[in-house]
Protein backbone atom coordinates (compact mmCIF):
# COMPACT_ATOMS: atom_id res chain seq x y z
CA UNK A 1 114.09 100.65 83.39
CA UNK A 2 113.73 96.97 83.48
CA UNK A 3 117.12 95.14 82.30
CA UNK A 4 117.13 92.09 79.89
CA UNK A 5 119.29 89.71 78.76
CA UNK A 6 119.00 86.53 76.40
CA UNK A 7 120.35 83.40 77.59
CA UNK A 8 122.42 81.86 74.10
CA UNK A 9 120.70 78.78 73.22
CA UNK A 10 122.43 75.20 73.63
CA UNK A 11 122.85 72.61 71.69
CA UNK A 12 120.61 69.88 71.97
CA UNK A 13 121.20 66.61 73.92
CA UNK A 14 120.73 63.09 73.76
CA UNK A 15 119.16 61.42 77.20
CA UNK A 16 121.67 61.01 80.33
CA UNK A 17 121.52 57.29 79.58
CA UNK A 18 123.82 57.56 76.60
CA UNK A 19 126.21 60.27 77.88
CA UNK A 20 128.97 59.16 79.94
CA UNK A 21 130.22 61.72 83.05
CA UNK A 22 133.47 63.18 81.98
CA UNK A 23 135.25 64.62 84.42
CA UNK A 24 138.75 65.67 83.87
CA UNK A 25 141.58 63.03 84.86
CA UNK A 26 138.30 60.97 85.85
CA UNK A 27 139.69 62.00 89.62
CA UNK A 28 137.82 63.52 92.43
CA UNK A 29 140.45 64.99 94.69
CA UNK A 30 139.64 64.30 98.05
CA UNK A 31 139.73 66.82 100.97
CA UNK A 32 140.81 65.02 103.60
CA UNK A 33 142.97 61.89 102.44
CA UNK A 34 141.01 58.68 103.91
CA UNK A 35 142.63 55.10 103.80
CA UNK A 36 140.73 52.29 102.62
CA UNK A 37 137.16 53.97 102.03
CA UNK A 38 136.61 51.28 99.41
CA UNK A 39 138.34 48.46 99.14
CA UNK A 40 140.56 47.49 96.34
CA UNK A 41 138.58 46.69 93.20
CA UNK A 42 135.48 47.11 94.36
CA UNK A 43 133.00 50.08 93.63
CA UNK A 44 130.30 51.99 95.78
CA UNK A 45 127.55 54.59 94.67
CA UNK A 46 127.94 58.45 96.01
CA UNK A 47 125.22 60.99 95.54
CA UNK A 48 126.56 64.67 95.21
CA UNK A 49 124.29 66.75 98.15
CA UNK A 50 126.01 69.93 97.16
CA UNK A 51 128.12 71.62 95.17
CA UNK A 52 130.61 75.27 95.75
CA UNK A 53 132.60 76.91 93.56
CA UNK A 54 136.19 78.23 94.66
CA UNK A 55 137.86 80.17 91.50
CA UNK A 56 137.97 77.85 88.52
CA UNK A 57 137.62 74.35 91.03
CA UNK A 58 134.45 73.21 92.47
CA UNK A 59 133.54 71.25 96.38
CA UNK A 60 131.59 68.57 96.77
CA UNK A 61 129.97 67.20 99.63
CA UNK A 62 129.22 63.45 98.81
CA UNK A 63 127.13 60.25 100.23
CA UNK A 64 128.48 57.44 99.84
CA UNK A 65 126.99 54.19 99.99
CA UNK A 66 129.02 51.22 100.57
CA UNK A 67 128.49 47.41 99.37
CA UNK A 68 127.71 46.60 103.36
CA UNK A 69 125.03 49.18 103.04
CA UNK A 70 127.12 51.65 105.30
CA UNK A 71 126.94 55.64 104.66
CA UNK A 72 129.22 58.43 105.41
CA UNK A 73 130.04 61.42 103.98
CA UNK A 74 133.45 62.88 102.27
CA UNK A 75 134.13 66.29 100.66
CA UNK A 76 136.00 66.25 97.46
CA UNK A 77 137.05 68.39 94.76
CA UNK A 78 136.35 68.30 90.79
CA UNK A 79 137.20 70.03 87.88
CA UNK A 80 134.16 70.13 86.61
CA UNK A 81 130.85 70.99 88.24
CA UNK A 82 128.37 67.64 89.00
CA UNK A 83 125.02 68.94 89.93
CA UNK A 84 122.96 68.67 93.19
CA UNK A 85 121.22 64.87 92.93
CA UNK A 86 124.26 63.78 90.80
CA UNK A 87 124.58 59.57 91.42
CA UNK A 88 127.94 58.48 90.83
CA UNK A 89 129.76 54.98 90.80
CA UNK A 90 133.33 55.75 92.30
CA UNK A 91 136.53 53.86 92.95
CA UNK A 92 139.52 54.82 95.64
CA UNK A 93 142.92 54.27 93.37
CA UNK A 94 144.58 56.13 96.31
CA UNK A 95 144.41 57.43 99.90
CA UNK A 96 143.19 61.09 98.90
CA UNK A 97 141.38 60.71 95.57
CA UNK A 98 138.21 58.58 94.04
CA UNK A 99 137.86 57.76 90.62
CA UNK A 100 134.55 57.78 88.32
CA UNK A 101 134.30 54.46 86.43
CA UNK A 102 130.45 54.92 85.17
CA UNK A 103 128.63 57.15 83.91
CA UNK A 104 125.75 59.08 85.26
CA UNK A 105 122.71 57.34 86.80
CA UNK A 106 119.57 57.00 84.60
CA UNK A 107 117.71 60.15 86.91
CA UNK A 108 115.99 63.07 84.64
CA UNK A 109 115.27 64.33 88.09
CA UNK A 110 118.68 65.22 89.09
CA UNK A 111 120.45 65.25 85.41
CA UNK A 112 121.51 68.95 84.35
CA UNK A 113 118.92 70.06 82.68
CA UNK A 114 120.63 71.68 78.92
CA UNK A 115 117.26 71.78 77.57
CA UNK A 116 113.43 73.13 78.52
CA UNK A 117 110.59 70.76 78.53
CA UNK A 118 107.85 73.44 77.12
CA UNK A 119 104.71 70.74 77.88
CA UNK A 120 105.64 70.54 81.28
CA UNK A 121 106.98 75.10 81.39
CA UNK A 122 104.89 76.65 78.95
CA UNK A 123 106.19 79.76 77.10
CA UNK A 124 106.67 82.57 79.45
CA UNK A 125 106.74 80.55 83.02
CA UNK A 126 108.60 82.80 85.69
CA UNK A 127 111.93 80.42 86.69
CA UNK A 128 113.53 81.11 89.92
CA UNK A 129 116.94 79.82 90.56
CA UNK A 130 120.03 80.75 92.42
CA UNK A 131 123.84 80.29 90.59
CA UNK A 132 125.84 77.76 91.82
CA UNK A 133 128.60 77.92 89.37
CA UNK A 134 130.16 80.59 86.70
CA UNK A 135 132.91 78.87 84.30
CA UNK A 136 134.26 80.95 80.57
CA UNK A 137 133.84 78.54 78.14
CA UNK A 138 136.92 78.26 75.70
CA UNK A 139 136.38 81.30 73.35
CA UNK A 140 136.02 80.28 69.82
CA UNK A 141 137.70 82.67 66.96
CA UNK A 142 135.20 85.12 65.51
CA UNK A 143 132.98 84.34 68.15
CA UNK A 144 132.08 86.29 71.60
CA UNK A 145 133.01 85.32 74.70
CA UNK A 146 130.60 82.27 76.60
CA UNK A 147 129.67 81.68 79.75
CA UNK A 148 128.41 78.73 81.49
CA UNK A 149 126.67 78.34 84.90
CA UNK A 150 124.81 75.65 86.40
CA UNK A 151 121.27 77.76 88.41
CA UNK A 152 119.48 75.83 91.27
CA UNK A 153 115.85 75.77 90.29
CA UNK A 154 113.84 77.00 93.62
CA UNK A 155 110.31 76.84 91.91
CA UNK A 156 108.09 74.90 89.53
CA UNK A 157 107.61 71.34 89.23
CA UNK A 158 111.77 70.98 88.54
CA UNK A 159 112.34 72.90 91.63
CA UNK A 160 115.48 71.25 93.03
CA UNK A 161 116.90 70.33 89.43
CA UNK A 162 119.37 72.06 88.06
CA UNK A 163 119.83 74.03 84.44
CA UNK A 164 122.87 74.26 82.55
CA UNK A 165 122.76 77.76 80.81
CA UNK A 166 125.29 79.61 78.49
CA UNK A 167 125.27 83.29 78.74
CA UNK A 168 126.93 86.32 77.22
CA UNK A 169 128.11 87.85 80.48
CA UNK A 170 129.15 85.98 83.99
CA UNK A 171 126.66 85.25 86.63
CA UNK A 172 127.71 85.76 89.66
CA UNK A 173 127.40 82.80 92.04
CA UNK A 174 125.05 82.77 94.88
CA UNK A 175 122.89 85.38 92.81
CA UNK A 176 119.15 85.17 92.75
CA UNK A 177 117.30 85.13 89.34
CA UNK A 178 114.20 85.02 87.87
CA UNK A 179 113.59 84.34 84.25
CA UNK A 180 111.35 83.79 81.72
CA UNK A 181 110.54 80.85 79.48
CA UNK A 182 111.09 82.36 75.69
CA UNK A 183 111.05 78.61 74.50
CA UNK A 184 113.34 75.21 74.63
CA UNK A 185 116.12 76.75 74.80
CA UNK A 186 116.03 80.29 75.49
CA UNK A 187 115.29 82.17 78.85
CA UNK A 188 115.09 86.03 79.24
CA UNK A 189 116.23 87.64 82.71
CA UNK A 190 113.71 90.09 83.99
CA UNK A 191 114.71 91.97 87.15
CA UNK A 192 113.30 90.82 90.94
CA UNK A 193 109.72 91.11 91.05
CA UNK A 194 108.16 93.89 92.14
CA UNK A 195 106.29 91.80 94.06
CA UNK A 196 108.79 90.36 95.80
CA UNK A 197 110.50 93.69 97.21
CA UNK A 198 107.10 95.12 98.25
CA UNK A 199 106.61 91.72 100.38
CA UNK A 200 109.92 92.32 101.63
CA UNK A 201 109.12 96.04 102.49
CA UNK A 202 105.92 95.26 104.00
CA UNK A 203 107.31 92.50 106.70
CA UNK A 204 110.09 94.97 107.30
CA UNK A 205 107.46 97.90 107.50
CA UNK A 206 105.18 95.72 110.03
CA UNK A 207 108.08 94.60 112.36
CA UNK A 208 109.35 98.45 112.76
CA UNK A 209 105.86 99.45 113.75
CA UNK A 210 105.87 96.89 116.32
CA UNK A 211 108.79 98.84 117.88
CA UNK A 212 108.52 102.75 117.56
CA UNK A 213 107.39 105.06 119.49
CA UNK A 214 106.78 108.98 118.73
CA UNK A 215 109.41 111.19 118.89
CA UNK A 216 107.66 113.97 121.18
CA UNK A 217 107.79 111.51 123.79
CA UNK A 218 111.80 111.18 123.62
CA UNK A 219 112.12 115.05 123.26
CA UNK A 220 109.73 115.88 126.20
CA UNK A 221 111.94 113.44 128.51
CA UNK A 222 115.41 115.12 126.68
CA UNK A 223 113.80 118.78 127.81
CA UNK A 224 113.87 117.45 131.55
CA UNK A 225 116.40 115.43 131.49
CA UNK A 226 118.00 115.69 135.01
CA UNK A 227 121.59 116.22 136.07
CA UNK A 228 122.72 113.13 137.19
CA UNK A 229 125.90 110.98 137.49
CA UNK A 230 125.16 108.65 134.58
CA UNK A 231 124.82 111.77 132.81
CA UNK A 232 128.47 112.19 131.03
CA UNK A 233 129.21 115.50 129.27
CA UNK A 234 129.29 113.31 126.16
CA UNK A 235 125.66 112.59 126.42
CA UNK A 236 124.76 116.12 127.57
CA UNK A 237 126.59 116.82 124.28
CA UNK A 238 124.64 114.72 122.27
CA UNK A 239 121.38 115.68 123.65
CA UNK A 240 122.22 119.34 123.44
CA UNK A 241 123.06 118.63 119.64
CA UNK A 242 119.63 117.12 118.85
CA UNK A 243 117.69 120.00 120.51
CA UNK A 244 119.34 122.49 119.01
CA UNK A 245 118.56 121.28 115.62
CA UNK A 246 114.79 120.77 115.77
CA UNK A 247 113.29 123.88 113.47
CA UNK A 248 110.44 126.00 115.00
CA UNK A 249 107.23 127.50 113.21
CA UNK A 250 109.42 130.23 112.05
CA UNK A 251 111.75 128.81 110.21
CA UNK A 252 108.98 126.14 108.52
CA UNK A 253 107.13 129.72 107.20
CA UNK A 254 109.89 130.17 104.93
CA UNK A 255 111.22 128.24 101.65
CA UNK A 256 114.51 127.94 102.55
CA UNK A 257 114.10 126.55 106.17
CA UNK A 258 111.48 124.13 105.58
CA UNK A 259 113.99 122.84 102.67
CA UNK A 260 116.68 122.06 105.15
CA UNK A 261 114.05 120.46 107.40
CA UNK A 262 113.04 118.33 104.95
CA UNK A 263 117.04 117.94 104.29
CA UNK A 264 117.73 116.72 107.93
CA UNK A 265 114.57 115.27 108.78
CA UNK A 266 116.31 111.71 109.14
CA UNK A 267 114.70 110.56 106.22
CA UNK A 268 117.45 111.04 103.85
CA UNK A 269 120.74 109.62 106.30
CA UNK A 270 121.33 107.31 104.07
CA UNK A 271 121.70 108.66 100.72
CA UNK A 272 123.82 111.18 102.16
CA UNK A 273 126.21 108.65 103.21
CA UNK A 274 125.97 106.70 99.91
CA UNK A 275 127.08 110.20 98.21
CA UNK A 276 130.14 110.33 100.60
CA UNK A 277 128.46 113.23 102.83
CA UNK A 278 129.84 113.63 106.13
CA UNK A 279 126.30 113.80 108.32
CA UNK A 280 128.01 115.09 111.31
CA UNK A 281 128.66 118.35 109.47
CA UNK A 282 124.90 119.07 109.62
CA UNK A 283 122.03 117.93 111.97
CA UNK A 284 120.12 114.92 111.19
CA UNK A 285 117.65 113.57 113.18
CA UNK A 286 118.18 109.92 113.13
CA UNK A 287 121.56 110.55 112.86
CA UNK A 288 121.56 112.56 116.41
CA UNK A 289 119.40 110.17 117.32
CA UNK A 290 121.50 107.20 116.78
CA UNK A 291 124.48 109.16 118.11
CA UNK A 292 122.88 109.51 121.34
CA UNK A 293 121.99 105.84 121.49
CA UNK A 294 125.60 105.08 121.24
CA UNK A 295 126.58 107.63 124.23
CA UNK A 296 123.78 106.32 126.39
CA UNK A 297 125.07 102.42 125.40
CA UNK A 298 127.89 102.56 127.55
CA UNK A 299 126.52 103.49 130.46
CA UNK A 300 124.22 101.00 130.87
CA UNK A 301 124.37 98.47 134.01
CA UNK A 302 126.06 94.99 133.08
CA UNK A 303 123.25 93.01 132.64
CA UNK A 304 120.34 94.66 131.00
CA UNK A 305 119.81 93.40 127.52
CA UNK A 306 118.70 96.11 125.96
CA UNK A 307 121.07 95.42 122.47
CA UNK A 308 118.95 93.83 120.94
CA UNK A 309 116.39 96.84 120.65
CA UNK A 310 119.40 98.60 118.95
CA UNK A 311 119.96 95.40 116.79
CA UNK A 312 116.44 95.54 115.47
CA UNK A 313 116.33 98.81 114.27
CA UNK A 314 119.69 98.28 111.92
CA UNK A 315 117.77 97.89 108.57
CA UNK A 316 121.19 97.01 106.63
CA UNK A 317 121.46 93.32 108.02
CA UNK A 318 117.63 92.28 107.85
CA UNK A 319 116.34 93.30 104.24
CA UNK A 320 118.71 91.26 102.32
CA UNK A 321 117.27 88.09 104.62
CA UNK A 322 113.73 89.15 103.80
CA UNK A 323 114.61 89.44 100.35
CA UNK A 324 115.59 85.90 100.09
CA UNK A 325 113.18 84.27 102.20
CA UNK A 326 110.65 85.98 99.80
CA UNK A 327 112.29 84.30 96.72
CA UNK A 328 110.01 81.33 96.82
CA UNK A 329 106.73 83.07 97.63
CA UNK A 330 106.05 84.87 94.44
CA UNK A 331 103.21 82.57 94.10
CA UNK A 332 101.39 83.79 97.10
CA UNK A 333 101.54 87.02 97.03
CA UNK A 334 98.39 88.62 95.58
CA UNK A 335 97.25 92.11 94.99
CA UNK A 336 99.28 94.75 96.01
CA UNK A 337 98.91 95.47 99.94
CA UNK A 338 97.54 99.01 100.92
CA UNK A 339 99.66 101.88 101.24
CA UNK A 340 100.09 102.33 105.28
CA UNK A 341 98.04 104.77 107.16
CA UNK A 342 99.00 108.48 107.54
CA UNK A 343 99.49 109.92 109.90
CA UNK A 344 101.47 107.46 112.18
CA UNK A 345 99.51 107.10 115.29
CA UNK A 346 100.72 108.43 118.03
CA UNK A 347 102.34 105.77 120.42
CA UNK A 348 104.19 106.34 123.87
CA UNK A 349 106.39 104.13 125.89
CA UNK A 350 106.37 103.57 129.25
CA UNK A 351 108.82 103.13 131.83
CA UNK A 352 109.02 99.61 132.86
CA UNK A 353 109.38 98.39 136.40
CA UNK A 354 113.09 97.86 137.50
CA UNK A 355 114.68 100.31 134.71
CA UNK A 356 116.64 102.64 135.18
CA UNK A 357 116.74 105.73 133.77
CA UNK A 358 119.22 105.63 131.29
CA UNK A 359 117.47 102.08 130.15
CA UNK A 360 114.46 104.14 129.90
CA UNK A 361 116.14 106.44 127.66
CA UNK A 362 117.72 104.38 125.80
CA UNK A 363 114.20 102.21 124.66
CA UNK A 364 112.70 105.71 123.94
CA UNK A 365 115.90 106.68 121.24
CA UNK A 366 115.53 102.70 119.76
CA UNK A 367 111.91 103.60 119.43
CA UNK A 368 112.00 106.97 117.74
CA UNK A 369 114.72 105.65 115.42
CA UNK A 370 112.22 102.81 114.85
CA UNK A 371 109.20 105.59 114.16
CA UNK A 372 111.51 107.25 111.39
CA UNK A 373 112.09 104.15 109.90
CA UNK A 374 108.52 103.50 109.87
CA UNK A 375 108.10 106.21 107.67
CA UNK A 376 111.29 105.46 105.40
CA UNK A 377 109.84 102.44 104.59
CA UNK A 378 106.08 103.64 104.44
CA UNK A 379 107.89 105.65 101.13
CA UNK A 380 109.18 102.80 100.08
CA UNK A 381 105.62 100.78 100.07
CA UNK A 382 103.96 103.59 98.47
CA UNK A 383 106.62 104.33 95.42
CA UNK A 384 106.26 102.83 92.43
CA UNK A 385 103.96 102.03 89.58
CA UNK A 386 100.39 102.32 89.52
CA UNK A 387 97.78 100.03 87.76
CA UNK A 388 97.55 102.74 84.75
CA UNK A 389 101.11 103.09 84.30
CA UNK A 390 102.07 106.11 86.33
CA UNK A 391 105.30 106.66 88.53
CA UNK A 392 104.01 107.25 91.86
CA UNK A 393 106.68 108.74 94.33
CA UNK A 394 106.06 109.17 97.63
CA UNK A 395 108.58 111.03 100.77
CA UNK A 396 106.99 110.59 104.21
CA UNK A 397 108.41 111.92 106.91
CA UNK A 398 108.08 113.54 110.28
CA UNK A 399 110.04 116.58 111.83
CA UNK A 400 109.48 117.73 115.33
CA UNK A 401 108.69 121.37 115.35
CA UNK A 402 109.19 123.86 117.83
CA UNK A 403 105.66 126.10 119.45
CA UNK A 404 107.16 128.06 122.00
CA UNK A 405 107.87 125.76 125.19
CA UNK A 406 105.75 122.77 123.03
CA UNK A 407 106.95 120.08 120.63
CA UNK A 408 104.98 119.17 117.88
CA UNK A 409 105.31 116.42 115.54
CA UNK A 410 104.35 117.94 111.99
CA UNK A 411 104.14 114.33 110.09
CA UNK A 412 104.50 115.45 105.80
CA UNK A 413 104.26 113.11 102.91
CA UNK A 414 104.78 114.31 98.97
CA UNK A 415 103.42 111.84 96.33
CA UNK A 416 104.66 113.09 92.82
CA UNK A 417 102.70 111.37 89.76
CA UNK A 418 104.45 111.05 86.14
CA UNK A 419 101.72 110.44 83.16
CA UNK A 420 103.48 107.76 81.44
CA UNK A 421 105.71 108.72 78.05
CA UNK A 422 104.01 108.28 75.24
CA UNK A 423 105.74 106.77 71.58
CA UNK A 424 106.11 109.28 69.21
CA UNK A 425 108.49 107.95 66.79
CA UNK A 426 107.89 110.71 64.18
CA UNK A 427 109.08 113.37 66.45
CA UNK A 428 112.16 114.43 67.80
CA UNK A 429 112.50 114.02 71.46
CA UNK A 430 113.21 117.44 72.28
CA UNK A 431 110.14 118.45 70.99
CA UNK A 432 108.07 116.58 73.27
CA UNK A 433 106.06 117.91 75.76
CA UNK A 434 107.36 118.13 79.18
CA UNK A 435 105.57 114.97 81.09
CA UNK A 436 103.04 116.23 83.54
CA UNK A 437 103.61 115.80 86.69
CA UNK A 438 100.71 115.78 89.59
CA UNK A 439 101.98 117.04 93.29
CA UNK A 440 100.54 116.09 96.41
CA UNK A 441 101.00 117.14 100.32
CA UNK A 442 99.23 115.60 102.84
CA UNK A 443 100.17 117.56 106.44
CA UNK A 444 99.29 116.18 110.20
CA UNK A 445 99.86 117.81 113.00
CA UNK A 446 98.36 118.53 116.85
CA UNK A 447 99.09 122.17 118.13
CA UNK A 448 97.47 123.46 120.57
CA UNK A 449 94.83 125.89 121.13
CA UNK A 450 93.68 124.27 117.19
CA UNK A 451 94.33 120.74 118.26
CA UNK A 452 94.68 117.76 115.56
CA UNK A 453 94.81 119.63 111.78
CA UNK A 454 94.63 117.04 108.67
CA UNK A 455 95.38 118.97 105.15
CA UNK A 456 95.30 117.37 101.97
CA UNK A 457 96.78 119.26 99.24
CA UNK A 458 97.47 118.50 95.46
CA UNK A 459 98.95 121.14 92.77
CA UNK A 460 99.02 120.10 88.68
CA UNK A 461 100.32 122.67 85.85
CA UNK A 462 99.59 125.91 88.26
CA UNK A 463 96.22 124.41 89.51
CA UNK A 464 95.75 124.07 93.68
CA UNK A 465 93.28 121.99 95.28
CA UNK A 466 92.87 121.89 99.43
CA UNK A 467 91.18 120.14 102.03
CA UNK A 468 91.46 120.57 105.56
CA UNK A 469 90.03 118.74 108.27
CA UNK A 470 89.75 120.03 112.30
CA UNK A 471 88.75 117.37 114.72
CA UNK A 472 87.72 120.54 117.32
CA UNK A 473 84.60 122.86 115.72
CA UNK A 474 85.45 125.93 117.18
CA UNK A 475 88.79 125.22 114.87
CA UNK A 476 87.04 124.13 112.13
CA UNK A 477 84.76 126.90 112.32
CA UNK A 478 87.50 129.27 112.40
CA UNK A 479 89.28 127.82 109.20
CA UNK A 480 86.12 128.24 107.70
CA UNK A 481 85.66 132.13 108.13
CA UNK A 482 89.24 132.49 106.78
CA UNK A 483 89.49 130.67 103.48
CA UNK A 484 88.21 133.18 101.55
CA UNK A 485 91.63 135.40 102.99
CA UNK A 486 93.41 131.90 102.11
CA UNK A 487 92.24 132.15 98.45
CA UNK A 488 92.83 135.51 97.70
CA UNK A 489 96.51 134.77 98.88
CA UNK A 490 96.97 132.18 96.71
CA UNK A 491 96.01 133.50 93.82
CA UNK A 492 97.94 136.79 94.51
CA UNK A 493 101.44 134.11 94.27
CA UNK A 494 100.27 133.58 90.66
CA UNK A 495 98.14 130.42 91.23
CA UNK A 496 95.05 128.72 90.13
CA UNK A 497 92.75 128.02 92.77
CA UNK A 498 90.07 125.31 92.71
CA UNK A 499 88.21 123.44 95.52
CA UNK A 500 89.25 124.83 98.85
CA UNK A 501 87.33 123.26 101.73
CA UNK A 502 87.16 122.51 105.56
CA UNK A 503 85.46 119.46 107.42
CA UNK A 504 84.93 119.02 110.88
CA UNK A 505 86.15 115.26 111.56
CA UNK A 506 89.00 113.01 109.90
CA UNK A 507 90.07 112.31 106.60
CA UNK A 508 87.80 108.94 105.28
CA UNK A 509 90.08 106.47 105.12
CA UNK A 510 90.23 104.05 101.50
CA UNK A 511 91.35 104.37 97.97
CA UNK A 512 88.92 106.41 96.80
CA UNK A 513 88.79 109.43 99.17
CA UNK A 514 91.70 111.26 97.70
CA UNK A 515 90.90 114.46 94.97
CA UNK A 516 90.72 112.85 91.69
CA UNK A 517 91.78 115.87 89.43
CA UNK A 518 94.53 113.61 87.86
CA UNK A 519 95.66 114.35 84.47
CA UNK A 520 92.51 116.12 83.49
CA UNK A 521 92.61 119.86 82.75
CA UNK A 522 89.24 121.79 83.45
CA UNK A 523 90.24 124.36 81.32
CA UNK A 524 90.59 122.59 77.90
């Protein structure tokens, strides 16, 4: 749900020529007291660069310009807010505070904007702008609470000027907004742009890729792992911990194990922390995974530099950077990007020349932790609306599986489609029809003697549809001869079964290679 609010409209305003800067006690308290910045009864200009609130007082940083065409800089403080560009003609009456004797400089460039110019923003330009300042007006009886704030402009033609706005609730300062242009003096707030988070996704998504590697190859060297003397029993612990919880083919046969691999697949570390779950109760595979990176940390030789592998893969500290820096490029992004290829290819590290073991180790555990992220964010690129109007929801994730001695990635995604809700405002809403919802599974996986399996799967109101694809024919060949056994199952679990097929190769990659059953029902 998309939130809006309605900006109160202000009073119109007479050009900055006729309105004289009032500032209270006409004083700009200076930060540090300086002696003799302007001689006694003379004047200089200052240009505000940039303004800061603290509580109910605002800092300025100011240029000023002296009669002997010298420049330096002072901070001050003020009452009142005075916008980015402001010009200013100042006095010194004392050692730690400057006076404003005129008012504003003619500049419609840098005045505070109180009104919108609809020739130059048509009705329903997207404003960007960032709050500099949040002040509660003086309520009036009878009348709701006001608040003003003075918002940066970061795009348009006025980008750089700043808008005086009066709102019904505060803004907080240093927030990021986008708005729309209702008319002169009305904007409505419309969330962050889509847009914008999927380019901040999609950077994120491409620098992660850069850096993982597949899990299997971690595991393999965790199997083998020799005794050693860098090898505390805190490590051995940790190691032993993240074994021990990787599921075998077993337990994935069954409902309730392939839930709790799902559950503790990595994928879902953070919202169990956001819920206040304690993840070392029950395994989790990035959290093992990031537990052993922080036993093998440690023991590491003085001067490697591997930290900064570990500092990449923290996701916290570099979306919210992303998300700025992607403020101002609304305008170039186009068309949606394509969802990311699945499966993940498979990519292993080698051991570079002069590491040491535990070095070794430790790039493999950054890597992997990078590979799950890859696929956390992959979800996060593929979730959301499509051009018809449909949720799309997508989980994609990958959980190392036990085959005997082997490990074996088994890579899973779930997309879940919602028809939208329709308006029916004759009926009541509990007699509407449950929304339809269409499931698919997409499964990869390389097991030996069948080698790499592909298997596309998508279920709507009791209704199953299948692909599979073998890359070996003597495997696809064999799939073949059993799908009529695979059928008769199905339907004996109380489904309907409808195209059930096996092709030697890969899946054709593109947007139109998936089944496109959709919301249509072939029995109606």
């Amino acid at each position: 749900m998309t939130g809006e609010m309605n900006i109160l409209p202000l009073p119109p305003t007479t050009p900055a020529i006729s309105r004289p800067l009032v500032v209270s006690g006409d004083l700009l308290k200076l930060l540090t007291p300086m002696e003799g910045l302007i001689s006694v009864g003379q004047t200089a200009k200052a240009e505000v660069l940039s303004l800061k609130q603290t509580d109910q007082t605002f800092q300025l940083l100011l240029k000023v310009t002296l009669d002997n065409g010298r420049q330096t800089t002072v901070q001050a403080t003020s009452a009142q807010p005075l916008p980015q560009g402001t010009s200013l003609a100042i006095t010194q009456p004392s050692a730690g505070n400057l006076a404003v004797t005129v008012q504003q400089a003619i500049a419609s460039s840098v005045a505070t904007l109180t009104r919108i110019d609809t020739a130059q923003l048509p009705v329903g330009t997207l404003l960007q702008g960032k709050v500099l300042t949040s002040q509660v007006m003086p309520q009036v009886p009878g009348q709701p609470t006001v608040f003003r704030s003075m918002v940066s402009l970061l795009n348009t033609a006025l980008s750089g000027s700043t808008l005086s706005i009066d709102s019904p609730t505060p803004l907080r300062i240093g927030t990021l907004l986008s708005a729309l242009v209702q008319d002169t003096q009305t904007l409505k707030f419309v969330p962050l742009s889509s847009r914008q988070e999927q380019l901040a996704v999609t950077q994120q998504l491409v620098s992660q890729q850069s850096r993982q590697g597949s899990l299997d190859g971690l595991l393999k060297v965790l199997q083998n792992l020799p005794p050693s003397d860098q090898t505390s029993s805190a490590l051995r612990a940790a190691v032993d911990k993240l074994l021990a919880g990787l599921p075998d083919v077993q337990q994935l046969s069954t409902p309730k194990g392939l839930a709790q691999a799902l559950a503790n697949s990595g994928l879902f570390l953070e919202a169990k922390l956001l819920t206040g779950q304690n993840p070392t109760l029950t395994p989790d595979m990035k959290g093992d995974l990031l537990k052993l990176i922080a036993q093998l940390t440690p023991g590491l030789p003085a001067n490697t530099n591997l930290n900064a592998i570990i500092a990449a893969n923290t996701l916290a500290q570099t979306l919210p950077s992303f998300v700025r820096s992607a403020l101002g490029m609304l305008g170039q992004v186009s068309a949606k990007p394509l969802p990311t290829s699945f499966p993940l290819p498979e990519r292993l590290l080698q051991s570079q020349d002069g590491e040491g073991d535990l070095e070794h180790l430790l790039r493999l555990a950054a890597a992997a932790v990078s590979r799950l992220q890859s696929h956390q964010l992959s979800s996060l690129e593929q979730t959301g609306l499509t051009d018809d109007g449909r949720l799309l929801s997508t989980w994609q994730l990958e959980i190392p599986m036990r085959n005997l001695q082997d490990i074996v990635p088994l890579q899973v995604k779930f997309q879940r489609e919602e028809a939208p809700e329709k308006e029916q405002p004759h009926e009541r809403r509990d007699e509407h029809e449950p929304k339809q919802q269409l499931w698919r599974v997409d499964l990869a996986f390389d097991m030996e003697p069948l080698g790499p399996l592909q298997i596309q799967a998508q279920l709507i109101k009791g209704s199953l549809s299948s692909q599979l694809w073998a890359e070996r024919p003597y495997t696809a060949s064999l799939i073949e001869s059993n799908l009529a056994g695979l059928r008769e199952r199905l339907l004996a679990s109380g489904l309907n079964v409808g195209d059930l097929d096996c092709h030697l190769g890969t899946p054709p990659q593109g947007p139109q290679t998936r089944l496109e059953q959709r919301w249509v029902d072939e029995t109606a």
